[in-house]
N, C-alpha and C. Protein backbone atom coordinates (compact mmCIF):
# COMPACT_ATOMS: atom_id res chain seq x y z
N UNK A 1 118.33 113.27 50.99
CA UNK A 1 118.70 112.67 52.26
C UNK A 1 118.36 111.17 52.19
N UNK A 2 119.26 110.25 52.48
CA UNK A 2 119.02 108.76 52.25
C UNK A 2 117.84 108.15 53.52
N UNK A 3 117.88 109.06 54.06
CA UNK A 3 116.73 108.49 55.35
C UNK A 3 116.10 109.45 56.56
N UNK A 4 115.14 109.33 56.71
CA UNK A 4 114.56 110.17 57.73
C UNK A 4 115.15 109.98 59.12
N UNK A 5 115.59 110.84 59.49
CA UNK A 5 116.32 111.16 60.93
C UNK A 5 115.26 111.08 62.02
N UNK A 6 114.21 111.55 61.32
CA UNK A 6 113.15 112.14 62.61
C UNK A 6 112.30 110.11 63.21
N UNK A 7 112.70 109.85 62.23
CA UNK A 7 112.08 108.29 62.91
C UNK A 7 112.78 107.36 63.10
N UNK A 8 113.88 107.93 63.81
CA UNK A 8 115.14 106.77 64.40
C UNK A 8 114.94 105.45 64.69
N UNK A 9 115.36 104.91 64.31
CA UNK A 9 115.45 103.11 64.83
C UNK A 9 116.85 102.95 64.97
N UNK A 10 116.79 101.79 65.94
CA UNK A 10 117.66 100.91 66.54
C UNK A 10 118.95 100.90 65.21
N UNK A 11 120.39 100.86 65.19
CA UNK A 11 121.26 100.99 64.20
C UNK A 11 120.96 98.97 63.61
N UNK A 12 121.06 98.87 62.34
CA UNK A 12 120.97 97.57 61.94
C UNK A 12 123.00 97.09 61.78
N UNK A 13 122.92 95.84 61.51
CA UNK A 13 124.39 95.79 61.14
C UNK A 13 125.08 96.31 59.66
N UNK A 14 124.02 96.73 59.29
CA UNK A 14 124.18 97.49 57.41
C UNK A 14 124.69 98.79 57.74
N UNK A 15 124.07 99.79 58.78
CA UNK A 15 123.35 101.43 58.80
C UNK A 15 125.46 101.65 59.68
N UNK A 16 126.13 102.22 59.22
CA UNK A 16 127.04 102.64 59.76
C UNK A 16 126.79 103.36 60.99
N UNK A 17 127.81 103.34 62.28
CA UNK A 17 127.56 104.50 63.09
C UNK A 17 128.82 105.78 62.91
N UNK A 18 127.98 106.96 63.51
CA UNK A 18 128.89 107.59 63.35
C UNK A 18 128.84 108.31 64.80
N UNK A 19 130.51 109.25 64.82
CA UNK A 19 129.97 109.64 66.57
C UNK A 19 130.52 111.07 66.33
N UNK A 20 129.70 111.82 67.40
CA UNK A 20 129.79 113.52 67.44
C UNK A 20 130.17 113.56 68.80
N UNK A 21 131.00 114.81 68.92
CA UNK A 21 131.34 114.86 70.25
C UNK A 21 130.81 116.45 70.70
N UNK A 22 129.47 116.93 70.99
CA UNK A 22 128.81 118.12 70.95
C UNK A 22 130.09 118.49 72.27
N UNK A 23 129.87 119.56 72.94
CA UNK A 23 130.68 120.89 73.57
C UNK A 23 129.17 121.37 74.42
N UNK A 24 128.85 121.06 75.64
CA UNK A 24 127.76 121.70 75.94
C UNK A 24 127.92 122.38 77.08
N UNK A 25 127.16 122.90 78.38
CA UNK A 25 127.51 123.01 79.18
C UNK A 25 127.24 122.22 80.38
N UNK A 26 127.82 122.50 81.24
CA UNK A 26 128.09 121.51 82.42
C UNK A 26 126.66 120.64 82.92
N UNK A 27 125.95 121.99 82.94
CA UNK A 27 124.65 121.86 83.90
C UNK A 27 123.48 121.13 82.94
N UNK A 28 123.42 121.75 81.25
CA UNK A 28 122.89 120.87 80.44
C UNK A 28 123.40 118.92 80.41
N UNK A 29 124.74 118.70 80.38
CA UNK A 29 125.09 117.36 80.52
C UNK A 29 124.63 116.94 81.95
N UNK A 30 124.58 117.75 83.46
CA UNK A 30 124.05 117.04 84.36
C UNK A 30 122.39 116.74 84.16
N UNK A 31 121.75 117.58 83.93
CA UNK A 31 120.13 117.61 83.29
C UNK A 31 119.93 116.65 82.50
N UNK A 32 121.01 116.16 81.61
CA UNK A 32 120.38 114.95 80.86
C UNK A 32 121.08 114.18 81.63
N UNK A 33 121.77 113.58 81.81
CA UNK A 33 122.43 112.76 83.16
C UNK A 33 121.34 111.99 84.21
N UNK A 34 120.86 113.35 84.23
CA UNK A 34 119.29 112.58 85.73
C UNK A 34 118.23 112.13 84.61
N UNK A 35 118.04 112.86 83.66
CA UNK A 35 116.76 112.42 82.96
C UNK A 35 116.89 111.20 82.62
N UNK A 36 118.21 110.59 82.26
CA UNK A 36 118.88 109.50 81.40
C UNK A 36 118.26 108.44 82.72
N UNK A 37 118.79 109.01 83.77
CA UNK A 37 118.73 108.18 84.78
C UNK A 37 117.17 107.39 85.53
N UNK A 38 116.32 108.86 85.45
CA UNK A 38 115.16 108.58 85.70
C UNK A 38 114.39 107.82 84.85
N UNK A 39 114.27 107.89 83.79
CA UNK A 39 114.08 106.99 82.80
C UNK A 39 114.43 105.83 82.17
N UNK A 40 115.52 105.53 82.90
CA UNK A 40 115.97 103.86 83.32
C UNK A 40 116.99 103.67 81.81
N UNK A 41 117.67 104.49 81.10
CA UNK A 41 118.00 104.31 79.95
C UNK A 41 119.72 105.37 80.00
N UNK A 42 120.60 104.86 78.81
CA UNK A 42 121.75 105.54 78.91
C UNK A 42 121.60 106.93 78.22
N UNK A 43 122.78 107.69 78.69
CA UNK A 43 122.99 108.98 78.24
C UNK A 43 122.48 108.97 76.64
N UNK A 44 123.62 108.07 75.90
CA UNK A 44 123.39 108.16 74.53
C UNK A 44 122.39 107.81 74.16
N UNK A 45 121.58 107.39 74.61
CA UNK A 45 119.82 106.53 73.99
C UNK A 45 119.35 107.88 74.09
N UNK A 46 118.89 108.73 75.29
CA UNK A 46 118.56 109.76 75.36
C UNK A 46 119.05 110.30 74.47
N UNK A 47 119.82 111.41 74.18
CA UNK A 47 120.63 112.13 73.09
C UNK A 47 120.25 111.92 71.72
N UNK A 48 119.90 110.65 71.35
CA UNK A 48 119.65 110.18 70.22
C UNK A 48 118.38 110.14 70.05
N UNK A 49 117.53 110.03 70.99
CA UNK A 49 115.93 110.09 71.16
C UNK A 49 115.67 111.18 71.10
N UNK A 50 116.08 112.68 71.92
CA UNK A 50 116.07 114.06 71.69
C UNK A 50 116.52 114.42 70.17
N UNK A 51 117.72 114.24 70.06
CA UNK A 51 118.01 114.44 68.42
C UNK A 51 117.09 113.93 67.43
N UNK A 52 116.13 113.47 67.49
CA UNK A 52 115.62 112.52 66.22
C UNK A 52 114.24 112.90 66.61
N UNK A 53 114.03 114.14 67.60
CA UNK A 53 112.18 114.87 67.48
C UNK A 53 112.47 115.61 66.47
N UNK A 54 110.91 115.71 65.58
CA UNK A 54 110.96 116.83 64.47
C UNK A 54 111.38 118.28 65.15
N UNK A 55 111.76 118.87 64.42
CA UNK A 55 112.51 120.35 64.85
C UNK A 55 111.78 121.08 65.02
N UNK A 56 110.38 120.99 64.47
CA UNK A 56 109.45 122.30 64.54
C UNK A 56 109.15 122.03 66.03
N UNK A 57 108.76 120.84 66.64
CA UNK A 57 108.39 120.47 68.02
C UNK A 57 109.68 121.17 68.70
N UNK A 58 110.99 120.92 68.53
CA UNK A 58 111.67 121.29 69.74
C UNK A 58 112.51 122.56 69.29
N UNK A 59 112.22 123.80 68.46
CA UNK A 59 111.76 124.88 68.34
C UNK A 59 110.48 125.49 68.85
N UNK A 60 109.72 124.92 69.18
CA UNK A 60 108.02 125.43 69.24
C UNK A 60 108.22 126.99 68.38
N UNK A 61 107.95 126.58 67.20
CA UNK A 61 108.10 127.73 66.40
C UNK A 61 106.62 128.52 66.16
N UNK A 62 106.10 129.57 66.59
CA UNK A 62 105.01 130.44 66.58
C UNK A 62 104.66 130.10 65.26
N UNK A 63 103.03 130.22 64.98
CA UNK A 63 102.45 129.72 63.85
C UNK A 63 101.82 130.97 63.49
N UNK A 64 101.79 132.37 64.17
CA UNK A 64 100.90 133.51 63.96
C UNK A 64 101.83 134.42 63.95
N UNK A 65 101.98 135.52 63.05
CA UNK A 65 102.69 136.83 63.12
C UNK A 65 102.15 137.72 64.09
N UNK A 66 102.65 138.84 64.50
CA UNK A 66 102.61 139.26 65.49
C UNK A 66 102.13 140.82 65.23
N UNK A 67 101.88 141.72 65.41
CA UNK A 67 101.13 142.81 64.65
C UNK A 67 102.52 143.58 64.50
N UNK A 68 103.51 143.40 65.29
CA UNK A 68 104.93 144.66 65.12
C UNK A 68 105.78 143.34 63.52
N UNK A 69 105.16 142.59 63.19
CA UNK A 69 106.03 142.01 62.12
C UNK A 69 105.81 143.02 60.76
N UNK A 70 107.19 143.19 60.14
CA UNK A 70 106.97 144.19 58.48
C UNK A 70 106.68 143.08 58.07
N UNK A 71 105.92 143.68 56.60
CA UNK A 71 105.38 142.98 55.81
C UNK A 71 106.17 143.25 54.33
């Protein structure tokens, strides 16, 4: 991978952009909509700030097995 995703910076005039057009639902795009809003910043800053937390954080992936797990 040419660069770490998880520590986003600002695009330079070198770093190409590229654009995705996710499919979400209504009520998720209004939810970030207000957050965008409350936080004094645009949709896409948000989006791009969420996208670029490490994954294990926004999984909260369990660190302990559970006694019904096979082994």
């Amino acid at each position: 991978m040419p660069q770490n995703y998880r520590h986003y910076s600002e695009p330079t005039l070198r770093e190409p952009i590229r654009v995705i057009t996710p499919r979400i639902p209504k009520s998720l795009h209004e939810s970030l909509k207000a957050e965008a809003h409350e936080r004094g910043v645009s949709l896409n800053r948000l989006c791009i700030a969420k996208l670029g937390e490490p994954l294990a954080h926004a999984l909260s992936v369990p660190t302990e097995q559970s006694d019904d797990a096979v082994e």
